[in-house]
Protein backbone atom coordinates (compact mmCIF):
# COMPACT_ATOMS: atom_id res chain seq x y z
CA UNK A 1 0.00 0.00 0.00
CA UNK A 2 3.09 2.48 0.63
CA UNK A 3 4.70 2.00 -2.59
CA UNK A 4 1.30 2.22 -4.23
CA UNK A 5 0.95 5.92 -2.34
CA UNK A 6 4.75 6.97 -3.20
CA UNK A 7 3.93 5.57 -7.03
CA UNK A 8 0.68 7.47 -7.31
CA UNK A 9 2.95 10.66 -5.89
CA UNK A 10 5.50 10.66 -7.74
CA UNK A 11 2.98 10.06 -10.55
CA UNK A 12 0.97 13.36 -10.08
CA UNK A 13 5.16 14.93 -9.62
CA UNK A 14 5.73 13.94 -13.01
CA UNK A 15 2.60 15.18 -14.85
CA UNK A 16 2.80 18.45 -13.23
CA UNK A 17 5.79 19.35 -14.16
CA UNK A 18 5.29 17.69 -17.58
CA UNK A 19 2.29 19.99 -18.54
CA UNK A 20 3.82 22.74 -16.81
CA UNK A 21 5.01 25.35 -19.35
CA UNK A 22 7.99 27.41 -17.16
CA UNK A 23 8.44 30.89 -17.85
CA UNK A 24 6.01 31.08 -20.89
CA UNK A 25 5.86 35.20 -21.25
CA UNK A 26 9.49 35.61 -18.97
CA UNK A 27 11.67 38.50 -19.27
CA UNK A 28 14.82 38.53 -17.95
CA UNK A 29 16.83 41.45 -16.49
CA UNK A 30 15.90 43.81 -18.16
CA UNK A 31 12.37 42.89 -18.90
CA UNK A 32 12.40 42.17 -22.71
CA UNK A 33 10.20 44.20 -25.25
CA UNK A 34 9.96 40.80 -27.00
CA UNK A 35 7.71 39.52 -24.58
CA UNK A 36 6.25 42.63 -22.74
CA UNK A 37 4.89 45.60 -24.13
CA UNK A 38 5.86 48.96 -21.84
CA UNK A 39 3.36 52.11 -21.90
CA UNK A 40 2.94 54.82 -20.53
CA UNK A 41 5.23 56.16 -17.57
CA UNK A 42 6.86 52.94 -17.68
CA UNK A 43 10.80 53.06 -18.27
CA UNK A 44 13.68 51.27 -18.10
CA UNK A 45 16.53 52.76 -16.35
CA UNK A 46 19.73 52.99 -18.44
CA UNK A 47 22.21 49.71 -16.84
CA UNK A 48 19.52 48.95 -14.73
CA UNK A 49 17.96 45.50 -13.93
CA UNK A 50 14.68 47.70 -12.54
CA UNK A 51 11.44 48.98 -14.80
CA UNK A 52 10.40 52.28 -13.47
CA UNK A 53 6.04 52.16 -13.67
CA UNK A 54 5.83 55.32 -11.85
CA UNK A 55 8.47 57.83 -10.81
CA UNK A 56 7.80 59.90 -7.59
CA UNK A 57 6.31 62.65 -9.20
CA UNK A 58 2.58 62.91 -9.55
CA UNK A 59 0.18 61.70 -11.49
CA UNK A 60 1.64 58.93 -13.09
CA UNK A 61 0.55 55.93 -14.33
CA UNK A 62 2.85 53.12 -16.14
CA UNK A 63 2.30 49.78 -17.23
CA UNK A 64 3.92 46.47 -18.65
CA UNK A 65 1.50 43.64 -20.35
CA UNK A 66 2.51 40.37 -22.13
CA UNK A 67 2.58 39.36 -25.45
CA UNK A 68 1.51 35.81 -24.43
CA UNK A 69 -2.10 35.57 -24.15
CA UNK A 70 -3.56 32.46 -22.02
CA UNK A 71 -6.78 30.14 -21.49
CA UNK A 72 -9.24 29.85 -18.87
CA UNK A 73 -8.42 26.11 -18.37
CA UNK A 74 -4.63 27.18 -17.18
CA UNK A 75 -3.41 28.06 -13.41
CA UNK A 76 -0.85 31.60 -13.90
CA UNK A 77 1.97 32.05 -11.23
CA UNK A 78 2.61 35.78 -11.63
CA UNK A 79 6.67 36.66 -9.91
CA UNK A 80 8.45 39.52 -9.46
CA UNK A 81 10.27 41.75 -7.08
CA UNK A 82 8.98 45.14 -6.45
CA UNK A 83 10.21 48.07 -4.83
CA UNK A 84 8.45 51.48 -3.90
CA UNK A 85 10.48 54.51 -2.21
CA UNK A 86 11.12 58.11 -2.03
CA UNK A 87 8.48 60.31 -2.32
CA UNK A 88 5.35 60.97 0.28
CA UNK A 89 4.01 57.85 0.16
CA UNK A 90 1.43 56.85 -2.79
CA UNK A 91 -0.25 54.97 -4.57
CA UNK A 92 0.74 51.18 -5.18
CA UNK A 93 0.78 48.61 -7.93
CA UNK A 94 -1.82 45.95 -9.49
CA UNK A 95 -1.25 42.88 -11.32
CA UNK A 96 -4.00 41.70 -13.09
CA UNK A 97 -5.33 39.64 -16.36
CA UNK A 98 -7.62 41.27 -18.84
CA UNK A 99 -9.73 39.65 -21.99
CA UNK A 100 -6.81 39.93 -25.38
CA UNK A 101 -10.01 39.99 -27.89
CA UNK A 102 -11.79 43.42 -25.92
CA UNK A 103 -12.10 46.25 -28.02
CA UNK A 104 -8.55 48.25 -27.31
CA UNK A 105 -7.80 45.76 -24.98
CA UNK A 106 -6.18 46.48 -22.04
CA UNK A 107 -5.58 50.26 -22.59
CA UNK A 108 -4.44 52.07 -19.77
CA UNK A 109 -6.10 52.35 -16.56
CA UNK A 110 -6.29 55.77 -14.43
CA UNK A 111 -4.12 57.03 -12.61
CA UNK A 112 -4.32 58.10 -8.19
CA UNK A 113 -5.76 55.05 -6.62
CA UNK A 114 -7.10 53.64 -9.59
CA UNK A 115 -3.23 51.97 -9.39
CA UNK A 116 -3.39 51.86 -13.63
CA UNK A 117 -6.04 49.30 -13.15
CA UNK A 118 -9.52 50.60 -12.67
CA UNK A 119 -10.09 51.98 -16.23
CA UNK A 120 -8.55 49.25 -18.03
CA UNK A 121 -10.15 48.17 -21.00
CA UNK A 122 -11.17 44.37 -21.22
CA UNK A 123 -10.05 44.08 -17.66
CA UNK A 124 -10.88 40.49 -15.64
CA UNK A 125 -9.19 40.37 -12.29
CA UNK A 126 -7.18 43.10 -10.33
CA UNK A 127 -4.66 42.35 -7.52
CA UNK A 128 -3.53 45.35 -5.73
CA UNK A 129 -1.27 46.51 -3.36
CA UNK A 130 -2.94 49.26 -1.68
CA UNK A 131 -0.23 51.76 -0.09
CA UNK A 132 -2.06 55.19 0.04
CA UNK A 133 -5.94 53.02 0.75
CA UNK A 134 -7.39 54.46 -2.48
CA UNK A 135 -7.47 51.12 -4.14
CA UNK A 136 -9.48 49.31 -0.75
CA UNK A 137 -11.96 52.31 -1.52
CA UNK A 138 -15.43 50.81 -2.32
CA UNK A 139 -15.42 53.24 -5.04
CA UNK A 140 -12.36 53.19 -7.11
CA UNK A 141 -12.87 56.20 -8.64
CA UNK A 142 -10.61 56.63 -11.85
CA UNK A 143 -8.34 59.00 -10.77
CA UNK A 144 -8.88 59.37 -6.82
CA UNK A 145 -6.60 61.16 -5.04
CA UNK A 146 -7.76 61.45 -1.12
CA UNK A 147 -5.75 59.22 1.09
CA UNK A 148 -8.12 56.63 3.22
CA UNK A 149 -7.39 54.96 6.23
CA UNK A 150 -6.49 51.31 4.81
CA UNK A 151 -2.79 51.95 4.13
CA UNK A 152 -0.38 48.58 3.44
CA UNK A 153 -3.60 46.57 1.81
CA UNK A 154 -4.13 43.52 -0.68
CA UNK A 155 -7.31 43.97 -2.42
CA UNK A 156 -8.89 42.34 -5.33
CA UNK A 157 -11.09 43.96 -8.09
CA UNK A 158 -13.21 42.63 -10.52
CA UNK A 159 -13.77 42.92 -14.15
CA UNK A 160 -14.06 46.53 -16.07
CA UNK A 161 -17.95 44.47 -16.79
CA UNK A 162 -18.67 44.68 -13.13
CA UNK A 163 -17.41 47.84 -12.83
CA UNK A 164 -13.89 46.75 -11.47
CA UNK A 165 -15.94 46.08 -8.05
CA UNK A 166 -14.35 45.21 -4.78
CA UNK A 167 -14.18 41.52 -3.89
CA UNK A 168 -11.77 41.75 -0.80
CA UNK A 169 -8.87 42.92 1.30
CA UNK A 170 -5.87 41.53 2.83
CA UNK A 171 -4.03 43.72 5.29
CA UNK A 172 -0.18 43.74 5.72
CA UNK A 173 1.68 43.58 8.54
CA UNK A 174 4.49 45.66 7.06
CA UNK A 175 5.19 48.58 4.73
CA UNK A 176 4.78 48.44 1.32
CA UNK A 177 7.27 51.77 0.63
CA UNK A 178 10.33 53.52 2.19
CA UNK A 179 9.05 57.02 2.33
CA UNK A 180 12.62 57.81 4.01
CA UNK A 181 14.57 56.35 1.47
CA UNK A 182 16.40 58.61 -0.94
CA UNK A 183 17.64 56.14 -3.33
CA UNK A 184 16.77 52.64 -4.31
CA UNK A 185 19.83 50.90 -3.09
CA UNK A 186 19.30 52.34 0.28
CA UNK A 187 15.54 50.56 0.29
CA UNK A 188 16.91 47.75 -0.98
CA UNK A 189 20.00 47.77 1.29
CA UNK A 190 17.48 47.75 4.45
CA UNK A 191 15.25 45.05 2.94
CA UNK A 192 12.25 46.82 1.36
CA UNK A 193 12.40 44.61 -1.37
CA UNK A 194 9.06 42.14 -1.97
CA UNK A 195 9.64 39.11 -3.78
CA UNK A 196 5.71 39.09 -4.84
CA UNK A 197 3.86 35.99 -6.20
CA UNK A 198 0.49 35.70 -7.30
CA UNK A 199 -0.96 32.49 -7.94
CA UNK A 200 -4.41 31.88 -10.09
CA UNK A 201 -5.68 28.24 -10.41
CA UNK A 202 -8.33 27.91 -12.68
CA UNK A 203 -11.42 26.35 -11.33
CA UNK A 204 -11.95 23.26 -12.92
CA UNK A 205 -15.48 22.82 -11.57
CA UNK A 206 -18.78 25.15 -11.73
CA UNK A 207 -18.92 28.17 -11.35
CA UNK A 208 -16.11 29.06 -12.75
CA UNK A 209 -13.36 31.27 -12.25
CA UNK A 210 -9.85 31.40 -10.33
CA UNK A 211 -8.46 30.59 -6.61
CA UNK A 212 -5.89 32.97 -6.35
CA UNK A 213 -3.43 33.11 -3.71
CA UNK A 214 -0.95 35.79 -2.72
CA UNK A 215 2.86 35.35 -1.36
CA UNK A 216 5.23 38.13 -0.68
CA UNK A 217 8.98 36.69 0.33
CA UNK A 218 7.87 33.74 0.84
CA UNK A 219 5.00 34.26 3.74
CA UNK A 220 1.20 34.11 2.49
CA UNK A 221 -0.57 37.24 2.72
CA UNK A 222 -3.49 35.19 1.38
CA UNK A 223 -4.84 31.55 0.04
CA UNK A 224 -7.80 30.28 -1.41
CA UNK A 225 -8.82 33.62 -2.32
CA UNK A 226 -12.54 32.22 -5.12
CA UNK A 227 -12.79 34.58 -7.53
CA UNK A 228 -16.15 33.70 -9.41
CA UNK A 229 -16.19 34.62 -12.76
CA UNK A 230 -16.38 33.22 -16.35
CA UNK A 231 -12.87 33.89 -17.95
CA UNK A 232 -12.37 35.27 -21.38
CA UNK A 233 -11.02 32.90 -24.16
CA UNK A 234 -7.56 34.67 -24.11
CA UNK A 235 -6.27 36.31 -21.42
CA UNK A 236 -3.21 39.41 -21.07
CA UNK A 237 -0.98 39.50 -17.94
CA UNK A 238 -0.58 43.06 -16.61
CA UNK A 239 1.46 45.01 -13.81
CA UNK A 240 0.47 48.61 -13.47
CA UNK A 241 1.45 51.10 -10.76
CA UNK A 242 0.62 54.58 -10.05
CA UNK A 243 0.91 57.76 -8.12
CA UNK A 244 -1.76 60.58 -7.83
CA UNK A 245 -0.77 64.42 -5.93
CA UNK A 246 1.37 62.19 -3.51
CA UNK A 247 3.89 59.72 -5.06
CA UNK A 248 6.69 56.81 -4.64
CA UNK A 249 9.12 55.24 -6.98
CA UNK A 250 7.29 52.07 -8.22
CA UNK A 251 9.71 49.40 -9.58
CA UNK A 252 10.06 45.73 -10.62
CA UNK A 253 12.51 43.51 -11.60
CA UNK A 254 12.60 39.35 -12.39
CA UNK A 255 9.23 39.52 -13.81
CA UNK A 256 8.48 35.90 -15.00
CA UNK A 257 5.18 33.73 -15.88
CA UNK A 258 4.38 30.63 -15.71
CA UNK A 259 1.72 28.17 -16.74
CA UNK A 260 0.66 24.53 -16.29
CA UNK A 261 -2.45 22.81 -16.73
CA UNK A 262 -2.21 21.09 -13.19
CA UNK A 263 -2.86 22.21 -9.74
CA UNK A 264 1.03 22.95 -9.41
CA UNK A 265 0.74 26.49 -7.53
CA UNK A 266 -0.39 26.05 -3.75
């Protein structure tokens, strides 16, 4: 009966990773215009590993979406690190999937504490994280600027057909930006660095939609997040940030994708 168990383990071991497809819309440093298109605020620094979304100044909104569209039927692990300093503190970043067939798809959200994601056209699924509270605000105006109490937040948003409505929050126990921090090696040399990943396993059973889970260096913010929504057909990975009157340094680096068939992301 034990080698039965280790054979049927070692089994489901091998068809994961033999359906999984590693790295399918990767970029390495620096993130790669072959795979990524890079609008609006969005730049990469000269000899730098790092994309810039936003700079600290305000009013900026900058994003970076795949080439590589994507099924309903396939789980997405989402990874990158992502740093946010300088400035006075605002707004955050979203990560998010959005239908590759909408008319103008995935054009630019607002910016403020719309993060570049509320406003996005074709837009399915929005994972934020919320440093000035606009994003947790029930609201999400396109361009909201007043700061709300629900600073250091995870919040998911739904589709630009449902209005981008809010499904949730997830608080932080730590700070998403070094306000203090006057250059990015400095908040990187005192460990403000977030190693994010965001998992989405397609549901496989009615209704349908995605569990998504959330892990930032290595410690769950959330699991078993259901997100209960028909998917599109073919589906665009996006990471936005933004500022609005106050601002931070939004960066990334390591941004990679991958894809699998199996429930190989838990």
């Amino acid at each position: 009966m034990k080698n039965r168990t280790i054979k049927k383990l070692a089994t489901a071991m091998f068809l994961c990773a033999g359906m999984a497809i590693a790295a399918t819309a990767s970029a390495a440093t620096p993130i790669s215009a072959h795979e990524w298109d890079i609008s609006g605020t969005a730049s990469q620094g000269q000899g730098t590993d790092w994309l810039t979304l936003a700079a600290s100044r305000p009013y900026q909104v900058g994003s970076v979406q795949s080439k590589t569209a994507y099924g309903p039927n396939e789980n997405l692990k989402i990874e990158f690190d992502y740093v946010s300093w300088g400035g006075t503190g605002a707004d955050g970043l979203a990560v998010y999937l959005f239908n590759a067939d909408a008319n103008n798809a995935g054009a630019s959200g607002a910016d403020g504490g719309a993060l570049g994601y509320c406003g996005v056209k074709g837009a399915y699924v929005g994972i934020g994280l919320d440093q000035y509270g606009t994003f947790t605000d029930g609201e999400c105006k396109h361009g909201k600027h007043e700061r709300m109490p629900y600073t250091n937040n995870t919040v998911i948003r739904g589709s630009e057909a449902n209005n981008y409505a809010f499904q949730g929050s997830y608080w932080i126990d730590a700070p998403l930006d070094c306000m203090s921090c006057t250059s990015r090696e400095q908040a990187i040399g005192i460990g403000f660095v977030k190693r994010v990943v965001v998992e989405l396993n397609s549901r496989q059973t009615s209704p349908a939609g995605y569990t998504i889970n959330l892990w930032m260096n290595g410690l769950a913010v959330f699991r078993g997040f259901e997100y209960i929504q028909d998917a599109p057909r073919r589906m665009k990975v996006g990471i936005s940030a933004a500022t609005g009157a106050a601002n931070n340094y939004h960066e990334i680096r390591n941004l990679q994708v991958s894809s699998s068939h199996e429930e190989c992301f838990d």
